[in-house]
Protein backbone atom coordinates (compact mmCIF):
# COMPACT_ATOMS: atom_id res chain seq x y z
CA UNK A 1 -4.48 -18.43 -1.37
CA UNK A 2 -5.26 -21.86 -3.21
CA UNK A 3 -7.60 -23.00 -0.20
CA UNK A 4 -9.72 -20.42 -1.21
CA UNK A 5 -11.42 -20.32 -4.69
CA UNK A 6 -11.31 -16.79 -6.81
CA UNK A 7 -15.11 -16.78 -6.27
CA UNK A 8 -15.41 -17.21 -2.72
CA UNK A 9 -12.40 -14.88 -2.25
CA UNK A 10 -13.85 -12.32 -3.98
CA UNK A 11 -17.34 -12.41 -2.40
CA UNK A 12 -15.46 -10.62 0.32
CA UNK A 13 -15.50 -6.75 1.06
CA UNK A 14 -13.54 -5.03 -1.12
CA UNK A 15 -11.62 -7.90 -2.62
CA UNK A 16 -13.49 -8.51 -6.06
CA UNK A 17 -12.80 -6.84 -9.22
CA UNK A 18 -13.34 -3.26 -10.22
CA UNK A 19 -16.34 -1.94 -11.55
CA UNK A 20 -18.35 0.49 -11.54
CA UNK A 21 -21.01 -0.91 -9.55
CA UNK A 22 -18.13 -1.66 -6.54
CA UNK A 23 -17.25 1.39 -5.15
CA UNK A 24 -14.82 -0.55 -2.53
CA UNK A 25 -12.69 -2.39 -4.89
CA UNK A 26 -9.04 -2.61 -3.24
CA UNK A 27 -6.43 -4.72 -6.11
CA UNK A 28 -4.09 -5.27 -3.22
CA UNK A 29 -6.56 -7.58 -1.33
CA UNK A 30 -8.19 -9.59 -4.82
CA UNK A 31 -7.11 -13.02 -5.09
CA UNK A 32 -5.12 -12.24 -8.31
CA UNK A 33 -3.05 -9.95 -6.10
CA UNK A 34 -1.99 -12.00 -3.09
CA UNK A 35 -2.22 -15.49 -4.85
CA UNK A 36 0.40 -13.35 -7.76
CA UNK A 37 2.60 -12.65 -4.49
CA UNK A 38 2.70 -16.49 -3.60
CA UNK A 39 2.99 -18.26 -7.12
CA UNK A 40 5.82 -16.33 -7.55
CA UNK A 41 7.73 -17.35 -4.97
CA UNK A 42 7.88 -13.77 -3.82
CA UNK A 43 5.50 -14.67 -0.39
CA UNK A 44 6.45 -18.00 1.29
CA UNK A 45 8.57 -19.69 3.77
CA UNK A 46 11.66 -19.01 1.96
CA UNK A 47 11.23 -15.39 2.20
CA UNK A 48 9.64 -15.24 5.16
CA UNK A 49 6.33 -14.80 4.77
CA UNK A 50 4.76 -17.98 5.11
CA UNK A 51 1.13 -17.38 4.08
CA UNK A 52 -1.17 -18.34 7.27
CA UNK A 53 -4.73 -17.23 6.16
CA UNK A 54 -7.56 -17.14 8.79
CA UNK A 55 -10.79 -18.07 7.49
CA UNK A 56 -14.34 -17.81 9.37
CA UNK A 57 -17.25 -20.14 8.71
CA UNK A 58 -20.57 -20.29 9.51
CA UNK A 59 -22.22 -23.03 10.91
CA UNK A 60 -23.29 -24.06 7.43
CA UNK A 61 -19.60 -24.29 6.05
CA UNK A 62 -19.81 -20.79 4.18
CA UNK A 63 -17.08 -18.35 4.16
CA UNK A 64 -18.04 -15.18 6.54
CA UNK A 65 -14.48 -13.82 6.61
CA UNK A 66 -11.08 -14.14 5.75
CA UNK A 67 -7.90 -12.61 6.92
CA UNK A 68 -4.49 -11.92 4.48
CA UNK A 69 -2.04 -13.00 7.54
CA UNK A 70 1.64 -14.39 7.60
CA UNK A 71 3.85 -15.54 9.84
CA UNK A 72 7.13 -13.39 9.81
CA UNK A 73 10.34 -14.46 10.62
CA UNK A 74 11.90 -10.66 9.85
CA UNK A 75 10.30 -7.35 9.90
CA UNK A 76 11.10 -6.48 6.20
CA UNK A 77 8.69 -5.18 3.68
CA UNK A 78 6.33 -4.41 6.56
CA UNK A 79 6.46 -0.03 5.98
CA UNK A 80 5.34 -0.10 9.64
CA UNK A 81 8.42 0.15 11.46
CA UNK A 82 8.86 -2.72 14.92
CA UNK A 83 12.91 -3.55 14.77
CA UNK A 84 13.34 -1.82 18.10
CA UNK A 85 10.15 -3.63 19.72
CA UNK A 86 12.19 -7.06 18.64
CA UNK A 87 15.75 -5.97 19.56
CA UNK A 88 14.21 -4.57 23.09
CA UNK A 89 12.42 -7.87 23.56
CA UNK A 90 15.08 -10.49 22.22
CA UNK A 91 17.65 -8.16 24.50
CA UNK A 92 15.08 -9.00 27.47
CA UNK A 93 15.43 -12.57 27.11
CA UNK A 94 12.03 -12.95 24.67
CA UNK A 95 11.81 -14.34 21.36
CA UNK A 96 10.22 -11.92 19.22
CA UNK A 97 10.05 -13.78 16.00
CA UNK A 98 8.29 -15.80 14.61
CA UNK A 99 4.86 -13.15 14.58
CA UNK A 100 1.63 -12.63 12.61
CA UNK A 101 1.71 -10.36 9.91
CA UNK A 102 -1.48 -8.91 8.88
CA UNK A 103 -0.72 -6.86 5.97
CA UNK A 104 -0.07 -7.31 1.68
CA UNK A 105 2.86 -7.81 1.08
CA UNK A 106 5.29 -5.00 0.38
CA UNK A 107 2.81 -2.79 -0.52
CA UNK A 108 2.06 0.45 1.90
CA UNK A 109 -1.69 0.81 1.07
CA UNK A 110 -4.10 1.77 3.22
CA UNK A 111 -6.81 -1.28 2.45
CA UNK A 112 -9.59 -4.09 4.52
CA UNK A 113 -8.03 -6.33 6.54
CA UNK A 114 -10.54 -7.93 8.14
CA UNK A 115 -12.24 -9.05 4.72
CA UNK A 116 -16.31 -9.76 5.27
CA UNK A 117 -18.61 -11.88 3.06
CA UNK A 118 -21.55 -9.60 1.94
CA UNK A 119 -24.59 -11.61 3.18
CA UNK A 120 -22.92 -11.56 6.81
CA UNK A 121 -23.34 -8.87 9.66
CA UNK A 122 -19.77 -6.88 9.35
CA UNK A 123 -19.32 -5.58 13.12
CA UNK A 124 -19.69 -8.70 14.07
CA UNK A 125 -17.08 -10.73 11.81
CA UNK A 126 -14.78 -8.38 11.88
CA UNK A 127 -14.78 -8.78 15.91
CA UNK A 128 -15.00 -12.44 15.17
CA UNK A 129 -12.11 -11.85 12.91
CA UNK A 130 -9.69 -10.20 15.99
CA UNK A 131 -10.27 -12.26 18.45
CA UNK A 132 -9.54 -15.72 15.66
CA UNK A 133 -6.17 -13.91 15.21
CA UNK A 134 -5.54 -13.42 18.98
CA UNK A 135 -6.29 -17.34 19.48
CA UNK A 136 -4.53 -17.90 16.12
CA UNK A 137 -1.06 -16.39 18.11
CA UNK A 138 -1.52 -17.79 20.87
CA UNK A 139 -2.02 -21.41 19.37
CA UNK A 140 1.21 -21.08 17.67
CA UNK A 141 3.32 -19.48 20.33
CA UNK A 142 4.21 -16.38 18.11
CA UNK A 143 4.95 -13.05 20.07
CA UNK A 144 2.88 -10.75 18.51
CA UNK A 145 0.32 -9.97 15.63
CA UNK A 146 0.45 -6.59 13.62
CA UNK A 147 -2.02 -5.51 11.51
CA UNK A 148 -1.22 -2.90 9.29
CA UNK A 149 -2.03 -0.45 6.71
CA UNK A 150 -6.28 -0.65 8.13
CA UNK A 151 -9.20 1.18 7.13
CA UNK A 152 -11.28 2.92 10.11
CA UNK A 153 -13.63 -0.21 10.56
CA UNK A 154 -11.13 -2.75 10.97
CA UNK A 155 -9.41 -0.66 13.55
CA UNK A 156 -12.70 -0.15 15.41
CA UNK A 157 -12.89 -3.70 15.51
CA UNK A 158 -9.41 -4.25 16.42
CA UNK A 159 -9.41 -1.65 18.98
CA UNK A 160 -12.64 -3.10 20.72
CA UNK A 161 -10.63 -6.40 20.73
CA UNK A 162 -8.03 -4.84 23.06
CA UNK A 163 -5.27 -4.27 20.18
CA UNK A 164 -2.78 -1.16 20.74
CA UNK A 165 -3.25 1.57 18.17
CA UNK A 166 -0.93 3.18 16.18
CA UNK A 167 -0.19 5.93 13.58
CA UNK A 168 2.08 7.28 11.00
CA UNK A 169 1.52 9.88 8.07
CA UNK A 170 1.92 9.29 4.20
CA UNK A 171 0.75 11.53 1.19
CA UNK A 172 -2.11 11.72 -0.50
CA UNK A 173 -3.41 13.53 -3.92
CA UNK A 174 -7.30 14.60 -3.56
CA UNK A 175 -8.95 15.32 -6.69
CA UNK A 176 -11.53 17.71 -5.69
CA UNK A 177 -13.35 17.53 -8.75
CA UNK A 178 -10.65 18.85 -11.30
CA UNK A 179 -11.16 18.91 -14.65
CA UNK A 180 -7.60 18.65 -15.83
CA UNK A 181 -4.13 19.45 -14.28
CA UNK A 182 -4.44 22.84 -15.13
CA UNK A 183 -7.59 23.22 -12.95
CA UNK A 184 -5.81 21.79 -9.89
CA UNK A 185 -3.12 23.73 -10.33
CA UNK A 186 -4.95 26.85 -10.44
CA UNK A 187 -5.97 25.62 -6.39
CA UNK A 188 -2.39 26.59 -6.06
CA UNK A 189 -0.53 29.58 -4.83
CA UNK A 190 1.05 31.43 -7.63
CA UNK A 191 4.74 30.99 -6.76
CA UNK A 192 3.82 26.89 -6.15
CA UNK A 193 1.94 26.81 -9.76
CA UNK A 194 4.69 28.73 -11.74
CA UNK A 195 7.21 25.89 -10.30
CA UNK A 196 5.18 23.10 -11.17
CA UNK A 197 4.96 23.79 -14.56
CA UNK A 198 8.74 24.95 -14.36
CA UNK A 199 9.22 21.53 -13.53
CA UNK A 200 7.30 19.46 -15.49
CA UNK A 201 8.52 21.22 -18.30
CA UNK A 202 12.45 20.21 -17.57
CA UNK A 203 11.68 16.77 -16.60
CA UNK A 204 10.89 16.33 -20.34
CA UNK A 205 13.78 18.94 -21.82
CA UNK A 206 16.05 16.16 -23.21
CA UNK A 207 13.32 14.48 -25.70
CA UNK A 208 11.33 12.30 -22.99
CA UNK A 209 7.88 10.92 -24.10
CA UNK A 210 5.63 9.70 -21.06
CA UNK A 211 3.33 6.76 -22.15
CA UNK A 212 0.45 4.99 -20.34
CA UNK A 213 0.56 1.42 -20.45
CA UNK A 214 -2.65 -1.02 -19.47
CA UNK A 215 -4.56 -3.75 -20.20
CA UNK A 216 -3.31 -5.59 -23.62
CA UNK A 217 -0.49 -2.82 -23.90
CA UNK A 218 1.31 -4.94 -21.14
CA UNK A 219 3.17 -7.46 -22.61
CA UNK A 220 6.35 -9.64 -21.46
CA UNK A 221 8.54 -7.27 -23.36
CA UNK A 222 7.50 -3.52 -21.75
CA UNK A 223 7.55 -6.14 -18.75
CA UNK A 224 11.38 -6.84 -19.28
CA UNK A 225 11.97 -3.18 -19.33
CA UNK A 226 10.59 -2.05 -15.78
CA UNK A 227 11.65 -5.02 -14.16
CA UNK A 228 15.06 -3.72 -14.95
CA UNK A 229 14.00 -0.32 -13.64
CA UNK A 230 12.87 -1.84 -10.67
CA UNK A 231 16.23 -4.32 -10.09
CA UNK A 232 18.40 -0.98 -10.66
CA UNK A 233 16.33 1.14 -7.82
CA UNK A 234 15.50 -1.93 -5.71
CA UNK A 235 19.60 -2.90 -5.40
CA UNK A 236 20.77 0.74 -4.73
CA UNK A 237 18.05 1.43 -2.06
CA UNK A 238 17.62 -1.72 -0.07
CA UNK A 239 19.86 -4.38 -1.28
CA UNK A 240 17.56 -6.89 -2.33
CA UNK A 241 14.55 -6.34 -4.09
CA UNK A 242 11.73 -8.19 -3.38
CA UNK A 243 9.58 -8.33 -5.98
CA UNK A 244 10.58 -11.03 -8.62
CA UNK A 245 10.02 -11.19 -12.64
CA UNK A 246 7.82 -13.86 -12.65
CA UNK A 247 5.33 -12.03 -10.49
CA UNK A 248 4.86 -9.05 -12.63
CA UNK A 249 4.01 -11.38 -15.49
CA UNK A 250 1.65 -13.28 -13.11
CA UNK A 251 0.18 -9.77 -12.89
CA UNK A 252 -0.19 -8.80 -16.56
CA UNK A 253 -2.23 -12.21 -16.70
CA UNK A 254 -4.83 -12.21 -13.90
CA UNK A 255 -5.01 -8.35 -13.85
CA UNK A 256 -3.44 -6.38 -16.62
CA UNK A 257 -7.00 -3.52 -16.77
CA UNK A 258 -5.91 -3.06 -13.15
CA UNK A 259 -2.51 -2.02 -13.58
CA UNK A 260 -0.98 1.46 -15.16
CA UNK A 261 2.74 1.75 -15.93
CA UNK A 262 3.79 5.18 -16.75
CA UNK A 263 6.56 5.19 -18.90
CA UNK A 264 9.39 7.03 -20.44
CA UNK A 265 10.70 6.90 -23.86
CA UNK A 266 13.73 8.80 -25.21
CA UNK A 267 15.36 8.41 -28.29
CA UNK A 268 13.35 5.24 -29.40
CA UNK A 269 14.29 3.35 -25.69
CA UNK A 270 12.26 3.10 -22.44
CA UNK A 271 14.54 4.69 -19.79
CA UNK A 272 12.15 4.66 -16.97
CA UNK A 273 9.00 3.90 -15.54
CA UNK A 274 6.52 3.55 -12.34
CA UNK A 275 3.29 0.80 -11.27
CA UNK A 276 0.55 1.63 -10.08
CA UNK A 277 -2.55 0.10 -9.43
CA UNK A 278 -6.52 0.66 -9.84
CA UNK A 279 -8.80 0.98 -7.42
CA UNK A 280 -12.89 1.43 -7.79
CA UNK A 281 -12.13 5.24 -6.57
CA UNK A 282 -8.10 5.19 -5.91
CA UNK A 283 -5.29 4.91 -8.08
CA UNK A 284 -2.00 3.49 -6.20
CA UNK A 285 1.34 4.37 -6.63
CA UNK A 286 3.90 1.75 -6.03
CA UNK A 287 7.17 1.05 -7.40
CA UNK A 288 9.46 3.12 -9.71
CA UNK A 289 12.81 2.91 -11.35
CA UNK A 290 14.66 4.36 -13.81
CA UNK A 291 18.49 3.85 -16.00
CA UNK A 292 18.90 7.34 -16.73
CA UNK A 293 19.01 10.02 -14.79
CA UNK A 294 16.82 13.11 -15.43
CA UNK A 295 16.34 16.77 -13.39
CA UNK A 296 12.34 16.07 -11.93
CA UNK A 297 11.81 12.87 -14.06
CA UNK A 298 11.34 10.76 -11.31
CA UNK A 299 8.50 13.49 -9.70
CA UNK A 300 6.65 13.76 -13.21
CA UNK A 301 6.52 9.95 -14.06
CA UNK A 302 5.57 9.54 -9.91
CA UNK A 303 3.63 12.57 -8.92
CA UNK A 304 2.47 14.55 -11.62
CA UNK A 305 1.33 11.60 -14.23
CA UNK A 306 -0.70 9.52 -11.57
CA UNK A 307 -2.86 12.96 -10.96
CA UNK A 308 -3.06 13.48 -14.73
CA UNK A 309 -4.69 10.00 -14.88
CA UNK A 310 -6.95 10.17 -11.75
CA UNK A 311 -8.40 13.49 -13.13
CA UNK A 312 -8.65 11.99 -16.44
CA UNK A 313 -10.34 8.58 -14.77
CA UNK A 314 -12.45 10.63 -12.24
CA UNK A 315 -10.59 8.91 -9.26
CA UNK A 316 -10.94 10.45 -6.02
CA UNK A 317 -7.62 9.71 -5.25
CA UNK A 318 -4.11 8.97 -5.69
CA UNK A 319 -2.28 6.88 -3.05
CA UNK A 320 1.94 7.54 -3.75
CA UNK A 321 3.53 5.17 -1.23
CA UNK A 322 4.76 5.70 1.67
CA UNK A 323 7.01 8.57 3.30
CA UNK A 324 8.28 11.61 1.14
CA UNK A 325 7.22 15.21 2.49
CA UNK A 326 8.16 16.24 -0.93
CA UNK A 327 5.39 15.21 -2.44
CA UNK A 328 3.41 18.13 -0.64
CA UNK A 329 4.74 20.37 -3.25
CA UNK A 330 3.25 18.34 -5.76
CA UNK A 331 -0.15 18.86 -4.26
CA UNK A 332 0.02 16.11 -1.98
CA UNK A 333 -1.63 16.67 1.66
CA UNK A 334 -0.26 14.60 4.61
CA UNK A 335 -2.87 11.56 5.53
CA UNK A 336 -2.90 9.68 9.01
CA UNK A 337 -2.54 5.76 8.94
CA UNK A 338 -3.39 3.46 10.91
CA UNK A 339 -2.36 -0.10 12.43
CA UNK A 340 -3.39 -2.16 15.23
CA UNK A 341 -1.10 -4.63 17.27
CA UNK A 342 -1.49 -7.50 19.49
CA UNK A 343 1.28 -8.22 22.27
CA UNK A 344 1.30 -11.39 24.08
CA UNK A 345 3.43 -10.67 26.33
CA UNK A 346 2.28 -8.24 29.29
CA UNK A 347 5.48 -6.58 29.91
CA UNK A 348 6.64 -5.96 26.19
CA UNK A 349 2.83 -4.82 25.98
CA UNK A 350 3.31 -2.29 28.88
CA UNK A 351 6.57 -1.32 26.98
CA UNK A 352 5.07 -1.13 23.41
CA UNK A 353 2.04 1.09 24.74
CA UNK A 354 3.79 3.40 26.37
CA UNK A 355 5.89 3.89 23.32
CA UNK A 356 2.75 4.75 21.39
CA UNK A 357 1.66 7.34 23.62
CA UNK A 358 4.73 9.07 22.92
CA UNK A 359 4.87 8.68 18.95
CA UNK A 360 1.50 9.19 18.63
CA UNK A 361 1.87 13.03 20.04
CA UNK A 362 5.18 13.24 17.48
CA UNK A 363 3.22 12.30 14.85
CA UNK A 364 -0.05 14.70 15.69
CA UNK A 365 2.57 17.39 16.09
CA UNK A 366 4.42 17.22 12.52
CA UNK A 367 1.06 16.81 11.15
CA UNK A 368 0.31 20.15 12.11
CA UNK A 369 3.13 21.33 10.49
CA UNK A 370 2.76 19.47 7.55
CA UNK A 371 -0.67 21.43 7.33
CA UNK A 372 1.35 24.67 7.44
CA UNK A 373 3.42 23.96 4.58
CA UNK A 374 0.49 23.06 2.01
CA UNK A 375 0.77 24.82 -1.68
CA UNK A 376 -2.63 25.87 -1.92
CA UNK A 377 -3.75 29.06 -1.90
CA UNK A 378 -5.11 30.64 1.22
CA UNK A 379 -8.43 32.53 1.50
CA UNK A 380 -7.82 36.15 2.70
């Protein structure tokens, strides 16, 4: 991200910093974001991600477009599933890895991809854009190159490009113009409602406080106390987290007004606590940990407190991550995602598409039965 200047980075679509006059602003693509992930040490060689950026200029020597892109030696932190593409391929006599990575970093958010300067025609880079990572893979020999987590445009592009499409489902809060929680819950069916508020108020029974945290309020010492939220959660689910310190301190620099932590307090002590990030019309849910463990803390300090801000901020919505069909109780309506992938190879290609004929019917079908199981109330 240090070939490219702050200022030229974030000329691009989406990538520059929230206000009110951007309605597009996405934290996950800004410069402070990705450069964060590679100053750290958290993106790079060592970890596999080795940061391989495409940029598009014009004749002239301006930036038209970039492209976040990686090349992978793994498929971890990637949210878009492909081990069984690489063990069918390596098994095959192919060498799956290394591939392009399109994507941020361990971070499941629907966002641009294809990032466009503002004074350019965007159909047209962001076709530019497809086919420069098509000759990009093929230039270094890599297998394949994913592109995941896209909004509709990039996959238009990607799709006219000849890349494979596929889908997958996360959930997604919708503020339809609420004026507190108590006005989206009313949108709720009476038994759903009463065990909301059931559960809200036991996820505080034992003392808890819940406190919002931005801006100046983020200093290295609240900092110290998530990061050992998110060791303890990142160690018992995965085995190695990936995120380290230095990074979130990186973040509380270059973008603390961006950033929310929802914490809890009891008896004088933070005990747990969840990130998210702002958008110009989304607020994003990412990681969460905790040291004690409390009935439905983990669903208020999650769920319930990132719509109680997004009403409160007039966000349109609230992005919590990926998988979970529990957070469809919570109000939470199933979403379709989308990601686009280039095979090299024709016969893993034949393989791979077929594949995606079949999932993609899976997924369509438990999305219609995802739409059954909504909490709100039904018009008679």
């Amino acid at each position: 991200m240090n070939d490219f200047t702050p200022d030229e980075w974030n000329s691009l679509s989406g990538s520059c910093s929230s206000n009110a006059s951007n309605k597009g602003y996405n934290p996950f693509i800004s410069h402070s974001f990705l450069s964060s992930l590679e100053d750290s040490g958290c993106a790079n060689a060592r970890t596999g991600w080795l940061p391989r950026h495409l940029r598009l200029e014009a004749p002239d020597g301006t930036l038209a477009g970039a492209v976040p892109c990686y090349v992978k030696s793994h498929s971890q932190g990637e949210y878009v599933f492909d081990h069984g593409w690489a063990d069918a391929f390596e098994r095959a006599g192919g060498s799956y890895y290394p591939k392009l990575q399109v994507a941020v970093p361990f971070t499941p958010a629907t966002g641009p991809r294809l990032l466009v300067h503002q004074s350019f025609d965007s159909a047209a880079v962001k076709l530019a854009l497809a086919r420069g990572l098509q000759a990009l893979c093929n230039t270094l020999g890599t297998s394949s190159v994913h592109v995941t987590f896209a909004g509709d445009a990039d996959i238009a592009a990607l799709g006219a490009a000849g890349y494979l499409q596929r889908i997958d489902q996360q959930f997604h809060f919708f503020n339809e113009g609420y004026s507190s929680y108590d006005d989206f819950l009313g949108s709720l069916a009476s038994r759903k409602r009463k065990a909301l508020k059931r559960e809200r108020r036991e996820a505080l029974d034992s003392g808890i406080n819940i406190e919002w945290l931005t801006g100046s309020d983020l200093t290295e010492d609240v900092w110290d106390h998530f990061f050992s939220f998110y060791m303890d959660t990142g160690s018992r689910k995965w085995g190695r987290p990936y995120l380290n310190r230095k990074f979130f301190s990186l973040l509380g620099e270059r973008m603390a007004d961006d950033i929310l932590l929802v914490m809890a307090r009891r008896s004088s002590r933070y005990i747990a606590g969840a990130i998210n990030f702002i958008g110009s019309d989304t607020l994003y849910g990412r990681n969460w940990g905790c040291i004690e463990d409390h009935p439905f803390l983990h669903f208020e300090v999650c769920y319930h407190q990132a719509i109680d801000f997004a009403i409160g901020r007039k966000l349109r919505v609230v992005e919590a991550g990926a998988q979970g069909q529990h957070k469809i109780a919570r109000g939470y309506r199933p979403v379709t995602t989308h990601s686009a992938h280039y095979i090299a190879h024709p016969g893993l290609r034949h393989a791979v598409e077929d594949y995606l004929a079949q999932e993609r019917r899976e997924v369509e079908e438990v999305g219609k039965w995802l739409d059954d199981a909504l909490p709100f109330r039904r018009e008679t």
